[in-house]
N, C-alpha and C. Protein backbone atom coordinates (compact mmCIF):
# COMPACT_ATOMS: atom_id res chain seq x y z
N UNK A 1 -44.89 19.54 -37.38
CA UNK A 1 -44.11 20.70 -37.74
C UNK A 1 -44.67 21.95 -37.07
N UNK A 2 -46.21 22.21 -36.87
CA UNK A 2 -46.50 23.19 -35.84
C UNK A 2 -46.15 23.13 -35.01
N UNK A 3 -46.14 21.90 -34.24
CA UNK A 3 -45.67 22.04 -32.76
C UNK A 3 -43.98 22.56 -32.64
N UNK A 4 -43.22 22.40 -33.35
CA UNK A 4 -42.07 22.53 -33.62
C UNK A 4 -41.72 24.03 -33.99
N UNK A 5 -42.88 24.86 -35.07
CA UNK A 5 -42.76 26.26 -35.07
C UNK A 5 -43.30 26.54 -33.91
N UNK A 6 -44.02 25.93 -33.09
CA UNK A 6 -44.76 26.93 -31.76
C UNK A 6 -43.60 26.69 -30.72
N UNK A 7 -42.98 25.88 -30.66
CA UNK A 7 -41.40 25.46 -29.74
C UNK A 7 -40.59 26.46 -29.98
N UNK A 8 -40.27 26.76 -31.32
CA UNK A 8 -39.13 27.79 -31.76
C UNK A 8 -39.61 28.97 -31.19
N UNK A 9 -40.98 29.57 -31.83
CA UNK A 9 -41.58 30.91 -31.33
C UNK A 9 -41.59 30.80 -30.16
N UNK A 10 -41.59 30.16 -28.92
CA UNK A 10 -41.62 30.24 -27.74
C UNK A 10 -39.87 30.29 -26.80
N UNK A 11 -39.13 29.91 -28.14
CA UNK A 11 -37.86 30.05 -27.42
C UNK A 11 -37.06 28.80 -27.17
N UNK A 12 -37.75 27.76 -27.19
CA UNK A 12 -37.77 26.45 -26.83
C UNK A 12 -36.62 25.88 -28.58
N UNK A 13 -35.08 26.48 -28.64
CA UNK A 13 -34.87 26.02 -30.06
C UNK A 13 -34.37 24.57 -30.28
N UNK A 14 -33.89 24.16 -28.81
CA UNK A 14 -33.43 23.18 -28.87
C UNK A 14 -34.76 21.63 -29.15
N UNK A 15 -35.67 22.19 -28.49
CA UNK A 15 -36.79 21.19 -28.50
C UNK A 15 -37.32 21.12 -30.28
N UNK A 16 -37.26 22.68 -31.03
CA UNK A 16 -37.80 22.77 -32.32
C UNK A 16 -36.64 22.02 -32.93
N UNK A 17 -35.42 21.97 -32.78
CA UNK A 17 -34.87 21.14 -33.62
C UNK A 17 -34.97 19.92 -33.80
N UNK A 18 -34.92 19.51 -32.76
CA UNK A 18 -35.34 17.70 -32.41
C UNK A 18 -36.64 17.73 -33.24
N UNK A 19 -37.72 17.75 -33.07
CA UNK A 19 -39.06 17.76 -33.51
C UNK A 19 -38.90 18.07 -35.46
N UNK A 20 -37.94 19.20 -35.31
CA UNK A 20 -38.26 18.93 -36.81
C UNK A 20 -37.30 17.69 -37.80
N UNK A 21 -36.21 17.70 -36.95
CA UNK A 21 -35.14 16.88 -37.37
C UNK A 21 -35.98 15.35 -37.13
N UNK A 22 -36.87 14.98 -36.62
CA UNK A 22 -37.30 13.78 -36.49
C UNK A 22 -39.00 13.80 -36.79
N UNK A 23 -39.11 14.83 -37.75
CA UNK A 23 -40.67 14.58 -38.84
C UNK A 23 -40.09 14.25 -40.07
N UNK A 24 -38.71 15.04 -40.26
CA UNK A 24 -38.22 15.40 -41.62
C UNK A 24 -37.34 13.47 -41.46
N UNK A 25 -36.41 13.06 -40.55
CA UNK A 25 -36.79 11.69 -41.12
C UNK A 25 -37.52 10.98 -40.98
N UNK A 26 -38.71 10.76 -39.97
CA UNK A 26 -39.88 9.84 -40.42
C UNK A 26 -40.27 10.25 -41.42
N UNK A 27 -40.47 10.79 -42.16
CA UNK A 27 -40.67 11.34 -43.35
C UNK A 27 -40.27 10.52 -44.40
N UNK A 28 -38.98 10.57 -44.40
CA UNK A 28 -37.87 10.40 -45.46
C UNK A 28 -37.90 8.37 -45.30
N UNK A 29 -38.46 8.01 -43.84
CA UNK A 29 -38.15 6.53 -44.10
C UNK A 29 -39.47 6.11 -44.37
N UNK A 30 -40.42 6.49 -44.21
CA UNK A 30 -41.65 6.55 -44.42
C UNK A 30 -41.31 6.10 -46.16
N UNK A 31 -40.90 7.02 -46.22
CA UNK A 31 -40.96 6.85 -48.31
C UNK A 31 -40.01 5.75 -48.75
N UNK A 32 -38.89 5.75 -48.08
CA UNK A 32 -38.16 4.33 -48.51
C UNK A 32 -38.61 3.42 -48.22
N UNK A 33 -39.30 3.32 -47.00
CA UNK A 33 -40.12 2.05 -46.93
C UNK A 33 -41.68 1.55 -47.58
N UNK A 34 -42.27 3.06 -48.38
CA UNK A 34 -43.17 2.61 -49.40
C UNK A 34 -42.82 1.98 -50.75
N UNK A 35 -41.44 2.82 -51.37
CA UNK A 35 -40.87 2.09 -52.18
C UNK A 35 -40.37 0.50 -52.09
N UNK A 36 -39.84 0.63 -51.24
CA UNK A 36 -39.59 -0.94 -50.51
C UNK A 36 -40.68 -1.93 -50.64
N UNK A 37 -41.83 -1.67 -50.31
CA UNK A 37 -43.16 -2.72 -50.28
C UNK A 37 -43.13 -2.73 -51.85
N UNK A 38 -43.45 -1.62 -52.52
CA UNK A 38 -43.96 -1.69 -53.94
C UNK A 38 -42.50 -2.54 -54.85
N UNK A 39 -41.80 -2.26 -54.53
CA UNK A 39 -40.33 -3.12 -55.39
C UNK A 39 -40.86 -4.14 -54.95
N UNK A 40 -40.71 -4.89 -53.81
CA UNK A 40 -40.75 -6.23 -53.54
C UNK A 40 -41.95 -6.75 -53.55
N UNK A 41 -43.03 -6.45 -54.00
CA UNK A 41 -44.40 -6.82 -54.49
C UNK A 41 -44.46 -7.13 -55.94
N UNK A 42 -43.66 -6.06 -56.35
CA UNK A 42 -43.62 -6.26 -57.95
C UNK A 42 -42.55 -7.47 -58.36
N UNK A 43 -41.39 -7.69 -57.00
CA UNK A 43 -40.70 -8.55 -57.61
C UNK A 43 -40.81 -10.00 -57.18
N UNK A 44 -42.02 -10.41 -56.20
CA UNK A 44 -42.66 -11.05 -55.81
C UNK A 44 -43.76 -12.15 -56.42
N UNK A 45 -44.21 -11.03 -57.41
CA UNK A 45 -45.59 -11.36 -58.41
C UNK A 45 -44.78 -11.72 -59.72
N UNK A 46 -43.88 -11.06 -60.16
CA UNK A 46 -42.58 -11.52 -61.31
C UNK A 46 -42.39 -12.97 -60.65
N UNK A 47 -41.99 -13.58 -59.41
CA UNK A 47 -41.23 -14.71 -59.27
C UNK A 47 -42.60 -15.69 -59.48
N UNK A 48 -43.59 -15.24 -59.03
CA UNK A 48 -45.06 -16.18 -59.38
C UNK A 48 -45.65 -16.49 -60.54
N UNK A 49 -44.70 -15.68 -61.31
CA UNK A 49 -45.00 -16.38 -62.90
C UNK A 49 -43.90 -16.79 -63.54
N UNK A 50 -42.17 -16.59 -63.26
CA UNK A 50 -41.48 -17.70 -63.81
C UNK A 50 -41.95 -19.50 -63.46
N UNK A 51 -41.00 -19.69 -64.61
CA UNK A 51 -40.96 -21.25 -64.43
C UNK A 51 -41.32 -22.05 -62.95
N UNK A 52 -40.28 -22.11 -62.20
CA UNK A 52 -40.20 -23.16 -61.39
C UNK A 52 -41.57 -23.00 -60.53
N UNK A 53 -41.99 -21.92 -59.96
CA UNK A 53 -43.17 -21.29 -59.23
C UNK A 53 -44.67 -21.30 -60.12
N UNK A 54 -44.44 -21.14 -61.33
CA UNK A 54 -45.57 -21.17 -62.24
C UNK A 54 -46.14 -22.72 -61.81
N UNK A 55 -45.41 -23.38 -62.13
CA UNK A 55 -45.85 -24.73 -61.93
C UNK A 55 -46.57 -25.48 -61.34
N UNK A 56 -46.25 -24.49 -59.69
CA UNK A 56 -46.97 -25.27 -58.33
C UNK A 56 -48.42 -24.75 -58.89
N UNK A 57 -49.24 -26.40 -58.00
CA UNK A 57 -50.34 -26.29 -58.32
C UNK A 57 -51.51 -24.87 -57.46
N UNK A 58 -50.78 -24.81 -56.25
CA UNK A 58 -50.99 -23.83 -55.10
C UNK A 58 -50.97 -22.50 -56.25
N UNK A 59 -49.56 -22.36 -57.07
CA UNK A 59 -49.64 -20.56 -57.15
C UNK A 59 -50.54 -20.48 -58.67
N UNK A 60 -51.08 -22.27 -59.25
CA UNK A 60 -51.44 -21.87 -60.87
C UNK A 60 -53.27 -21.50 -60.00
N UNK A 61 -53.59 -22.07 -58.96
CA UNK A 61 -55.32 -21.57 -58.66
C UNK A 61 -54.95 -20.38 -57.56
N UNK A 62 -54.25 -20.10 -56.89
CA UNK A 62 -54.52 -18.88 -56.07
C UNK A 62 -53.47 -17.77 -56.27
N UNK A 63 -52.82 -17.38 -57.10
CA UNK A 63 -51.73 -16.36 -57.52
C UNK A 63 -52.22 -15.54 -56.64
N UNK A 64 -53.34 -14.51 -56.84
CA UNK A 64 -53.86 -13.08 -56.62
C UNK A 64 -53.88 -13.65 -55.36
N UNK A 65 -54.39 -14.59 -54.75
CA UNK A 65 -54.86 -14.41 -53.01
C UNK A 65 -53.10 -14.30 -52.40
N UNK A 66 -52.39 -15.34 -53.11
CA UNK A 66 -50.70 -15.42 -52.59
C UNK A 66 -50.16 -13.77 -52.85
N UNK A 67 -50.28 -13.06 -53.82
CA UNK A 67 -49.55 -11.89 -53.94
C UNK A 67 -50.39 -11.09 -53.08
N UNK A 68 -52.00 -10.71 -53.09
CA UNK A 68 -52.53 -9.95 -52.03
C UNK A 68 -51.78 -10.04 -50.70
N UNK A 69 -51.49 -11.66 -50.34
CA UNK A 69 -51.11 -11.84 -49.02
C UNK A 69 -49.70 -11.32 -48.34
N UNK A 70 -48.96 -11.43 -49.51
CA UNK A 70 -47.44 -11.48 -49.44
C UNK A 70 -47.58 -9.49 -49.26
N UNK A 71 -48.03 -9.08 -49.96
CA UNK A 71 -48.24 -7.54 -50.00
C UNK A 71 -48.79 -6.68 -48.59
N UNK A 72 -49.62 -7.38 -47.86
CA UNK A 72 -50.16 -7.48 -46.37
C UNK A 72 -48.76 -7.36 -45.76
N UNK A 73 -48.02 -8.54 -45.56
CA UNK A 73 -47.02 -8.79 -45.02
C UNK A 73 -45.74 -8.02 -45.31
N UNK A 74 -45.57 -7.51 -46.26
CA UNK A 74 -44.54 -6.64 -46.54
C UNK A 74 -44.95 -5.20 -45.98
N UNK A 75 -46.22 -4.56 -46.32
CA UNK A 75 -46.52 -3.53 -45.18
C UNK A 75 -46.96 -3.81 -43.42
N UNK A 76 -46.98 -4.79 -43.01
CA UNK A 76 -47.00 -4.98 -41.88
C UNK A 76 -45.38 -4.93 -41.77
N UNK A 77 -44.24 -5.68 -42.45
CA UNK A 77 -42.66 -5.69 -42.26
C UNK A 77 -42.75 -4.15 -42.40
N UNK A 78 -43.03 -2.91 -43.10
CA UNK A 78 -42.46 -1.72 -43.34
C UNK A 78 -42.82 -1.11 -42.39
N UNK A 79 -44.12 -1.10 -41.84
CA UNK A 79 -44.82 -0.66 -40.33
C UNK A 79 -43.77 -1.09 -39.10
N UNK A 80 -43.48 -2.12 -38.90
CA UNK A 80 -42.40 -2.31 -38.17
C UNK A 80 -40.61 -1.63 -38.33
């Protein structure tokens, strides 16, 4: 956003708009995509304790290492 007020103050308005118009949405997807990880983590770790998933012998000894992992992977998907 400085560089963007030092663009404007210099005259440069067309360059300050771009610059701010594209902090203000990385910004904005930045946050949908934190919400995004945290929903689907939470609804991730919910499916690891219904029934059918409770069961496996894999998620009744390593739950926490499977949801740590799955949580990795959903911010590596939001990073992308």
């Amino acid at each position: 956003m400085s560089v963007a007020l030092v663009a404007g103050a210099l005259g440069y308005m067309g360059l300050a708009r771009l610059l701010t118009a594209g902090v203000l949405a990385g910004g904005v997807m930045a946050l949908a995509a934190s919400a995004a990880v945290q929903v689907l983590s939470g609804v991730a770790a919910l499916a690891l304790r219904v029934w059918p998933l409770r069961r496996l012998q894999m998620v009744q000894h390593h739950r926490n290492l499977l949801e740590r992992r799955l949580y990795r992977v959903l911010v590596w998907l939001a990073i992308m």
